[in-house]
Protein backbone atom coordinates (compact mmCIF):
# COMPACT_ATOMS: atom_id res chain seq x y z
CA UNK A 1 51.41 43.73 4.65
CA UNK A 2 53.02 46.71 2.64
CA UNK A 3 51.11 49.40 1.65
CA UNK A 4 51.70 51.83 -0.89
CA UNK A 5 50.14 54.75 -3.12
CA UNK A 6 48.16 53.56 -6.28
CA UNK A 7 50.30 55.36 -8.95
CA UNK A 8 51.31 58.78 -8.06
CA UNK A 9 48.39 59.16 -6.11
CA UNK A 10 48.04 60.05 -2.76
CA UNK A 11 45.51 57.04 -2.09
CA UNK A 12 47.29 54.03 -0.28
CA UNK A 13 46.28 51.09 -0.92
CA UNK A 14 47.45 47.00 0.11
CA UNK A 15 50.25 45.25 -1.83
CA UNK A 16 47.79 42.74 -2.82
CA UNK A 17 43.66 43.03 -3.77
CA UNK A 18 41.40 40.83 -3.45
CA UNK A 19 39.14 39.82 -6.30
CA UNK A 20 35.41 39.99 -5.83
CA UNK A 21 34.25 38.25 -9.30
CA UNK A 22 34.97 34.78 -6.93
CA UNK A 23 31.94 35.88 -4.74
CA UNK A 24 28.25 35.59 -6.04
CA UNK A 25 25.85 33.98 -7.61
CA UNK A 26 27.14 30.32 -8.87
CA UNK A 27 23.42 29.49 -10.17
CA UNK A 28 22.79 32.15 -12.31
CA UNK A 29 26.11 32.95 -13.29
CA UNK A 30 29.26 31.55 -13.28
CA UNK A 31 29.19 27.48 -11.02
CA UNK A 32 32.53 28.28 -9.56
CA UNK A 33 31.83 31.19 -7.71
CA UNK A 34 30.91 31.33 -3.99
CA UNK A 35 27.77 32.00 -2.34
CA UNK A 36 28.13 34.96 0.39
CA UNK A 37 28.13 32.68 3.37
CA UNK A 38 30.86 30.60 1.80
CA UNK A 39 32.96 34.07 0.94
CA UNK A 40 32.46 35.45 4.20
CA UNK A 41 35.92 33.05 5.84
CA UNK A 42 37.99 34.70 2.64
CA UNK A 43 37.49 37.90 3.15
CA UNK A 44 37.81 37.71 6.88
CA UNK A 45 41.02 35.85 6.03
CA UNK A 46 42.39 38.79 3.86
CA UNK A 47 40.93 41.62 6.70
CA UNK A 48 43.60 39.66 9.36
CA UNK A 49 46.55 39.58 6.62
CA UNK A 50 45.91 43.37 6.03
CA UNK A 51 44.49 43.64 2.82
CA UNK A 52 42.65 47.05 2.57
CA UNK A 53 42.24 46.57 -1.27
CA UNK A 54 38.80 45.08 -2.68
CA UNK A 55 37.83 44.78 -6.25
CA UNK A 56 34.28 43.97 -8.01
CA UNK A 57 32.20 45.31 -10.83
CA UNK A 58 28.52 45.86 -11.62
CA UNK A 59 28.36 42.99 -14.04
CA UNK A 60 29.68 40.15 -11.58
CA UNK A 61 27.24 37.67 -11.04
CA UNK A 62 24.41 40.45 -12.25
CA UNK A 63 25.15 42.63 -8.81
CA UNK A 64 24.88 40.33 -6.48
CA UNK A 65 28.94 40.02 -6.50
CA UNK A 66 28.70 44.38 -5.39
CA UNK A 67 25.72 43.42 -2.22
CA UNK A 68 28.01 40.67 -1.34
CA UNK A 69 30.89 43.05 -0.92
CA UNK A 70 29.49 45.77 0.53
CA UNK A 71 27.66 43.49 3.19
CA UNK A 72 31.32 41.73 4.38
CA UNK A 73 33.51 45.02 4.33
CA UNK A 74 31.13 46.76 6.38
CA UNK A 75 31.12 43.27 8.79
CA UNK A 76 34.88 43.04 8.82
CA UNK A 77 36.14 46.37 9.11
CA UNK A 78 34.86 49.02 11.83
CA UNK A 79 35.67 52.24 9.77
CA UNK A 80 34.39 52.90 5.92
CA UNK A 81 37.83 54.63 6.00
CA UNK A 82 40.06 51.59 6.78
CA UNK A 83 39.59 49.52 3.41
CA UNK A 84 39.14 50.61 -0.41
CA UNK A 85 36.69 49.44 -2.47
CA UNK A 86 36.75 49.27 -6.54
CA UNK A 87 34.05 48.81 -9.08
CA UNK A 88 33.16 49.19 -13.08
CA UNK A 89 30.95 50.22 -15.36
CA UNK A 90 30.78 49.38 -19.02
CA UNK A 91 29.18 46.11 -19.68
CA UNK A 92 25.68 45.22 -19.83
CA UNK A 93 23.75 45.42 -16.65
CA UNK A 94 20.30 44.90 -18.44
CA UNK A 95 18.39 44.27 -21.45
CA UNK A 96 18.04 48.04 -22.58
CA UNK A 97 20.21 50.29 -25.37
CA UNK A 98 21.26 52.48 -22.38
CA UNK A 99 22.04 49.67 -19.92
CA UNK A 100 25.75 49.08 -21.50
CA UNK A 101 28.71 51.26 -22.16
CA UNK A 102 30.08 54.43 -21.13
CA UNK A 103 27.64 57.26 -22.29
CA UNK A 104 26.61 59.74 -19.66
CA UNK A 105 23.62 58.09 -18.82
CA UNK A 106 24.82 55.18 -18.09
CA UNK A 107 27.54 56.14 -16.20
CA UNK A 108 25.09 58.15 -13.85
CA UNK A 109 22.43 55.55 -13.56
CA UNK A 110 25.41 52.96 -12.82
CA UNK A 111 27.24 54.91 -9.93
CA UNK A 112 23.75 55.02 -8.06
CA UNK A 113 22.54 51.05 -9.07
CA UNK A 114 26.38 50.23 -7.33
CA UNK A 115 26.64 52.57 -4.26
CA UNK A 116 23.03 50.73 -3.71
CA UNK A 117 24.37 47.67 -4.04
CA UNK A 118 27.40 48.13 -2.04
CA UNK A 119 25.36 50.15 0.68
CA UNK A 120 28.05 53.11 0.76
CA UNK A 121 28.00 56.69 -0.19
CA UNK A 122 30.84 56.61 -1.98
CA UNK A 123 33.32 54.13 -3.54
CA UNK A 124 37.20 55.14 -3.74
CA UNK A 125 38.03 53.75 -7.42
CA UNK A 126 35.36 53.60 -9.86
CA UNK A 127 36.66 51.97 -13.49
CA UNK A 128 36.00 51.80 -16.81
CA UNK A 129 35.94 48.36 -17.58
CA UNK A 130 36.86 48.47 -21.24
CA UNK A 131 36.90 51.11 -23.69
CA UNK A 132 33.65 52.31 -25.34
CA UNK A 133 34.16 53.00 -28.98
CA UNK A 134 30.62 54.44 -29.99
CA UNK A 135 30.39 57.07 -26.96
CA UNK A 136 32.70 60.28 -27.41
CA UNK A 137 34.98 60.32 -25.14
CA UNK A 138 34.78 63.61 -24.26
CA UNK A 139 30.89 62.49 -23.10
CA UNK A 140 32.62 59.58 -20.94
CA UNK A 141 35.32 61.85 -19.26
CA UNK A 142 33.30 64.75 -18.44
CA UNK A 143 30.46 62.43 -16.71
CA UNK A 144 33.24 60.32 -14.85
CA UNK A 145 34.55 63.80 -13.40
CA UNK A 146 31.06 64.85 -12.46
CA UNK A 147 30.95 61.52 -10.72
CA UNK A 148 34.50 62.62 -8.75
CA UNK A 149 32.95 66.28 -7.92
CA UNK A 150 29.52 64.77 -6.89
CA UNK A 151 31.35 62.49 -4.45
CA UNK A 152 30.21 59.37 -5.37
CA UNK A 153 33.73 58.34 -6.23
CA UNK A 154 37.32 59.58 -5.09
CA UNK A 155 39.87 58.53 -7.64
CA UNK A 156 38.60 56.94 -11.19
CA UNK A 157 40.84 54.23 -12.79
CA UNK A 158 40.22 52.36 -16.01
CA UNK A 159 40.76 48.74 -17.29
CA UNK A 160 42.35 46.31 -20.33
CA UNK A 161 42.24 48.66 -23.67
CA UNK A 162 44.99 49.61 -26.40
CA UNK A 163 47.83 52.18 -24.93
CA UNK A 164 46.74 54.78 -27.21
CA UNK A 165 43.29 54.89 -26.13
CA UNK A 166 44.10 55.29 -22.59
CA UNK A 167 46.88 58.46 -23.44
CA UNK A 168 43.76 60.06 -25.55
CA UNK A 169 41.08 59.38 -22.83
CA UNK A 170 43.99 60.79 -20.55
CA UNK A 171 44.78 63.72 -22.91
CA UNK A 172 41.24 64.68 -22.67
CA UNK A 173 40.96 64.92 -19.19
CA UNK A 174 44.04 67.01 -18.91
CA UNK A 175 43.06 69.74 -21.54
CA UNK A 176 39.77 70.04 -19.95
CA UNK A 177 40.61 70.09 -16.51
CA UNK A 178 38.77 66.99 -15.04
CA UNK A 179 39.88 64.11 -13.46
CA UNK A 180 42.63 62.38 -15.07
CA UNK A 181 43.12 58.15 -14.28
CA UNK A 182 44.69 57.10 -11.56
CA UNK A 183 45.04 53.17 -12.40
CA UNK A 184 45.02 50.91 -15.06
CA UNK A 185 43.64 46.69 -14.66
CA UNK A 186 45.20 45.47 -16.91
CA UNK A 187 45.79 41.76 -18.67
CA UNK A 188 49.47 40.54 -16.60
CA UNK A 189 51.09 37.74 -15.90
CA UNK A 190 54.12 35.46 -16.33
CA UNK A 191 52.30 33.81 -19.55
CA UNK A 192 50.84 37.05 -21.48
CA UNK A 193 52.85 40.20 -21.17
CA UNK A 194 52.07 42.01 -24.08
CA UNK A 195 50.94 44.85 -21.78
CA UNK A 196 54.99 45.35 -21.50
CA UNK A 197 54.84 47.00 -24.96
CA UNK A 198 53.38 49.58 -24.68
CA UNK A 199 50.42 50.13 -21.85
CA UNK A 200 52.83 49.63 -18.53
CA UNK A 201 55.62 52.16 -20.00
CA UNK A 202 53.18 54.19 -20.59
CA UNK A 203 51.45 54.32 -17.02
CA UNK A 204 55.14 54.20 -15.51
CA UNK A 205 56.26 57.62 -17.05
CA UNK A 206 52.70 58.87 -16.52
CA UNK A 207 52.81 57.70 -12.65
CA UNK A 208 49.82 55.54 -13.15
CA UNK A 209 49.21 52.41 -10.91
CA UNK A 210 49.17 48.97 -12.41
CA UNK A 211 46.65 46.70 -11.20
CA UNK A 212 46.85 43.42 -12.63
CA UNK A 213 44.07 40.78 -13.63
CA UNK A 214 44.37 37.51 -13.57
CA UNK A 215 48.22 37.40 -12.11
CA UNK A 216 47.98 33.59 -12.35
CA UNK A 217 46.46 33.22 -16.15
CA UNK A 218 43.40 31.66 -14.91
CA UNK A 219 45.12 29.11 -12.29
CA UNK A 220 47.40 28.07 -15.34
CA UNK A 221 50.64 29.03 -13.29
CA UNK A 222 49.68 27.19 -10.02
CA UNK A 223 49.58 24.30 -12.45
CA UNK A 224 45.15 23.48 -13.04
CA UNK A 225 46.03 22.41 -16.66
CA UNK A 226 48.35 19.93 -18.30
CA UNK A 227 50.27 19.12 -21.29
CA UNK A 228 47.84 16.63 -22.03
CA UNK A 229 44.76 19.10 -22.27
CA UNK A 230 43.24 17.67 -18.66
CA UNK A 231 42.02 20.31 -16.52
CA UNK A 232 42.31 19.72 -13.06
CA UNK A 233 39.73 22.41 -11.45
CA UNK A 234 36.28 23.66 -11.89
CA UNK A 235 37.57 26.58 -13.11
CA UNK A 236 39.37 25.59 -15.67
CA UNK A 237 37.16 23.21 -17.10
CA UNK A 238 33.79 25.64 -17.06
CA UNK A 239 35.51 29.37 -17.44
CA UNK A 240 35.32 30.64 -21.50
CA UNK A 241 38.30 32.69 -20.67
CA UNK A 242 40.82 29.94 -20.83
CA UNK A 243 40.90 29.17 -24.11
CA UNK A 244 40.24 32.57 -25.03
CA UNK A 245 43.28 33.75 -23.58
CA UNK A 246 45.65 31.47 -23.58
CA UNK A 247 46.83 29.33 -26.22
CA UNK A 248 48.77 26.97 -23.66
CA UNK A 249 51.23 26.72 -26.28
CA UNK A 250 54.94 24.87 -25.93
CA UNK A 251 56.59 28.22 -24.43
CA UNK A 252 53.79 28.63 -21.54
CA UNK A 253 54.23 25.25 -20.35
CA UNK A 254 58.37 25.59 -20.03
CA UNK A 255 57.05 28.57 -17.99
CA UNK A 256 55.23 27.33 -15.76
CA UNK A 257 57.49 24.20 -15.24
CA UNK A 258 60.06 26.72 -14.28
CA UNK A 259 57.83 28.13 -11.98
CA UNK A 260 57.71 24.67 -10.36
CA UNK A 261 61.87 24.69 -10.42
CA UNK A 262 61.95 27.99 -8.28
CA UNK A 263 59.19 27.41 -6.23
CA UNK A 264 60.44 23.81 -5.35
CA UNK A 265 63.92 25.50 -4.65
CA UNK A 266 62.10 27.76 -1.98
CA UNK A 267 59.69 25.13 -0.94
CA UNK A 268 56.45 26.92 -1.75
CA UNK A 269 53.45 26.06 -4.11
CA UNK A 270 53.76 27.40 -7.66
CA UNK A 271 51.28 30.36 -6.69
CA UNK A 272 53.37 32.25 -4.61
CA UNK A 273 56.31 32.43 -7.42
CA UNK A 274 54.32 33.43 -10.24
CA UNK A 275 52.99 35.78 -7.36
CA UNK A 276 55.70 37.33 -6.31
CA UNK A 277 57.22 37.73 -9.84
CA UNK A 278 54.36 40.04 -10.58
CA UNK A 279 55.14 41.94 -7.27
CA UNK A 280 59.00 42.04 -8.47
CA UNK A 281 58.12 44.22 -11.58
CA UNK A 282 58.38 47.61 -10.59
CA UNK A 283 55.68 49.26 -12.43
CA UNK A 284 53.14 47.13 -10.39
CA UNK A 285 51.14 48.22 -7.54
CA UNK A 286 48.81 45.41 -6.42
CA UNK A 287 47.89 42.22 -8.42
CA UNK A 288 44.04 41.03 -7.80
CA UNK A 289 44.10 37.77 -6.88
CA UNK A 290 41.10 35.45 -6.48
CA UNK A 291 40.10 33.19 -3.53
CA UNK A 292 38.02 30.39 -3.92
CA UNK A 293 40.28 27.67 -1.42
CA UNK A 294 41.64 28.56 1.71
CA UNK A 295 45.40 27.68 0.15
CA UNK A 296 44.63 30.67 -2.62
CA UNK A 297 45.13 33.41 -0.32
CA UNK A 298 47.53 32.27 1.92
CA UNK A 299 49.66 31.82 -0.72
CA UNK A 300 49.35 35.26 -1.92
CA UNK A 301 49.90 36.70 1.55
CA UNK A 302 53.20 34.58 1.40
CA UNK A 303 53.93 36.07 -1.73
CA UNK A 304 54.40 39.45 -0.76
CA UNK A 305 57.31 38.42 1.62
CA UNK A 306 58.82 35.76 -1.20
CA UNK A 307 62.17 37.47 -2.38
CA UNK A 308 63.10 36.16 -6.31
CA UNK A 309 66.60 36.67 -6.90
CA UNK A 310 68.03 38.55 -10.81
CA UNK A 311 68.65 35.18 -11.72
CA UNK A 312 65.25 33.51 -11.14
CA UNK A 313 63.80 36.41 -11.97
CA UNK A 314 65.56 36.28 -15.35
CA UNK A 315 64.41 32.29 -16.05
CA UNK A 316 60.91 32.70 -15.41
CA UNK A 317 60.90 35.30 -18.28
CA UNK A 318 63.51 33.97 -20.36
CA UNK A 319 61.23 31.46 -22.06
CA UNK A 320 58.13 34.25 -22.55
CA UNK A 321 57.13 34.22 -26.77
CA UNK A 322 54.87 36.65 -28.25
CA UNK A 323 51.18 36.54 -28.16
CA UNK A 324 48.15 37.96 -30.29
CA UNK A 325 46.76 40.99 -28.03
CA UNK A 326 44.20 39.71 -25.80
CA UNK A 327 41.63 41.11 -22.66
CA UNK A 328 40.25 44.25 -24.46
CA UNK A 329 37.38 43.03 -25.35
C-alpha cells in the first residue's frame, strides 16, 4: 500500500479508503448494508492490506454506521495514531429545526453526538457533507475552526457542491484566518465526470485532496446492471441513487464494455480497471470504495498495483458524453 498526503497537507493518508456507509443497520435503514459482526472480516481485511483511511458520516444508518466504526478501528489497530478516521455533518440526524445543516449549533452538538459514537477524542477529517444554503457561511466556517482549535478535529474537508461555493467557503476561511479545507468528496468516476470542469482544477491549483465517492457508479462499472434494465445485485435493485445518478444511457454502457476489453486483456474483474483509472488521474488522492463481498476489496487492493497504459487510459474516456450535474444535493 502507498501512502500519500491528502492535498497539500501534511496528513498521510492510504491510497485507497474504505467506505463505512456499507456497515450498519440493514433493518432500519438501508437492506444491503452489513450488520457489525458481518463488517468486522472487511475491515480486518483492509487493516492487513494497509489501509489507514476510514470514511463514515453521522447520518449512516442513523449512527449506528459511526459506533460500528469506532468499535472495529479501535479492535484492529493498536494505536489511535496508526489509522484516520472521517465523518460529516449536514444532514438530518433528528426530527428537530436544529438537527440538520451547518449552523453553529449544529455543528457543535454534532462533533460531540460523533466522537460519542465513535468512542474517540478526536477525529482527523471532519466534512461538510453538502453545502448549506440558509446558514451564512461565515457562521459555518468560524464554528468548523473552533471545532479544529478545540481539538475535536485535525484537518476539516468538505463534500459534493458547485466549484464556486467551495472557492467562497475557502475565501472565507483565508481572509479570516481559520482553517481553510483540506479535501473535497466529491461525485467521480469513469461514467460521471463533470467534476473535471470545474471542482478538480480547482482543488489541483489550490493543493486540495480529491476523495472520490462512488468510484464504481454504484457497482455499474463492475457490471450489476444490463442493457436490458436487469439488475443483478441487491444494491442495485433497492439503492434510490441509481437512477438518480445515472441515466445508464448508450455512452455509459460502451464504457463499461470497454472496461471489460482492458480488464479481460489484463485478466482482472472489471473493478480493478475502473479502479485503477481513478487512481491514474493525478488530481486524486484516495477513492472510497465500499465492501460488502469479500471479492470488493481485494479487488481494490489489486487496483492500486494495476498499471493502465496512455492508450487504455485514453479508450476508457474516449467514449465519456456530458451529463446534467448530479451529487449536490
Amino acid at each position: 500500500m502507498e501512502y500519500v498526503r491528502l492535498g497539500t497537507s501534511g496528513l498521510k493518508v492510504s491510497r485507497l479508503c474504505l467506505g463505512m456507509m456499507s456497515y450498519g443497520d440493514p433493518v432500519n435503514w438501508r437492506e444491503w448494508v452489513l450488520p457489525e459482526a458481518d463488517a468486522a472480516p472487511f475491515v480486518r481485511r483492509a487493516v492487513e492490506g494497509g489501509v489507514t483511511f476510514y470514511d463514515t458520516a453521522d447520518m449512516y444508518s442513523l449512527g449506528a454506521s459511526e459506533e460500528i466504526t469506532g468499535r472495529l478501528l479501535r479492535r484492529f489497530f493498536t494505536r489511535r495514531e496508526d489509522y484516520v478516521v472521517a465523518t460529516k455533518v449536514y444532514h438530518p440526524t433528528g426530527d428537530g429545526p436544529n438537527d440538520r445543516g451547518l449552523s453553529r449549533a449544529h455543528i457543535m452538538d454534532s462533533i460531540d453526538a460523533s466522537l460519542r459514537r465513535l468512542g474517540t477524542d478526536y477525529v482527523d477529517l471532519y466534512q461538510i457533507h453538502r453545502f448549506d444554503p440558509e446558514t451564512p457561511v461565515e457562521e459555518t466556517m468560524a464554528a468548523l475552526h473552533d471545532v479544529v482549535r478545540a481539538g475535536k478535529a485535525r484537518y476539516i474537508g468538505a463534500s459534493s457542491m458547485w466549484a464556486w461555493q467551495f472557492a467562497k467557503a475557502q475565501h472565507t476561511a483565508e481572509a479570516h484566518g481559520w482553517t481553510r479545507f483540506v479535501s473535497m468528496q466529491n461525485h467521480y468516476n469513469l461514467v460521471y465526470r463533470e467534476e473535471e470542469r470545474e471542482m478538480i482544477p480547482l482543488c489541483a491549483d489550490q493543493g486540495v485532496g480529491i476523495v472520490p465517492w462512488s468510484p464504481l457508479a454504484r457497482g455499474f462499472l463492475a457490471g450489476n446492471r444490463g442493457r436490458d434494465g436487469q439488475q443483478h445485485t441487491v444494491r442495485s435493485r433497492t439503492d434510490p441513487g441509481n437512477l438518480g445518478f445515472y441515466a445508464y444511457d448508450e455512452s455509459d454502457f460502451t464504457i463499461v464494455d470497454r472496461v471489460a476489453d482492458v480488464a479481460e486483456a489484463h485478466g482482472v474483474p472489471q473493478a480493478q480497471v475502473a479502479l485503477a483509472w481513478l487512481l491514474h488521474q493525478p488530481a486524486v488522492t484516495a477513492p472510497i470504495v465500499g465492501a460488502t463481498k469479500a471479492h470488493h476489496l481485494d479487488d481494490a487492493l489489486a487496483a492500486t498495483e494495476l498499471r493502465l497504459s496512455a492508450e487504455e487510459l485514453a479508450l476508457l474516456a474516449e467514449p465519456y458524453r456530458p451529463k446534467p450535474v448530479s451529487g449536490h444535493s
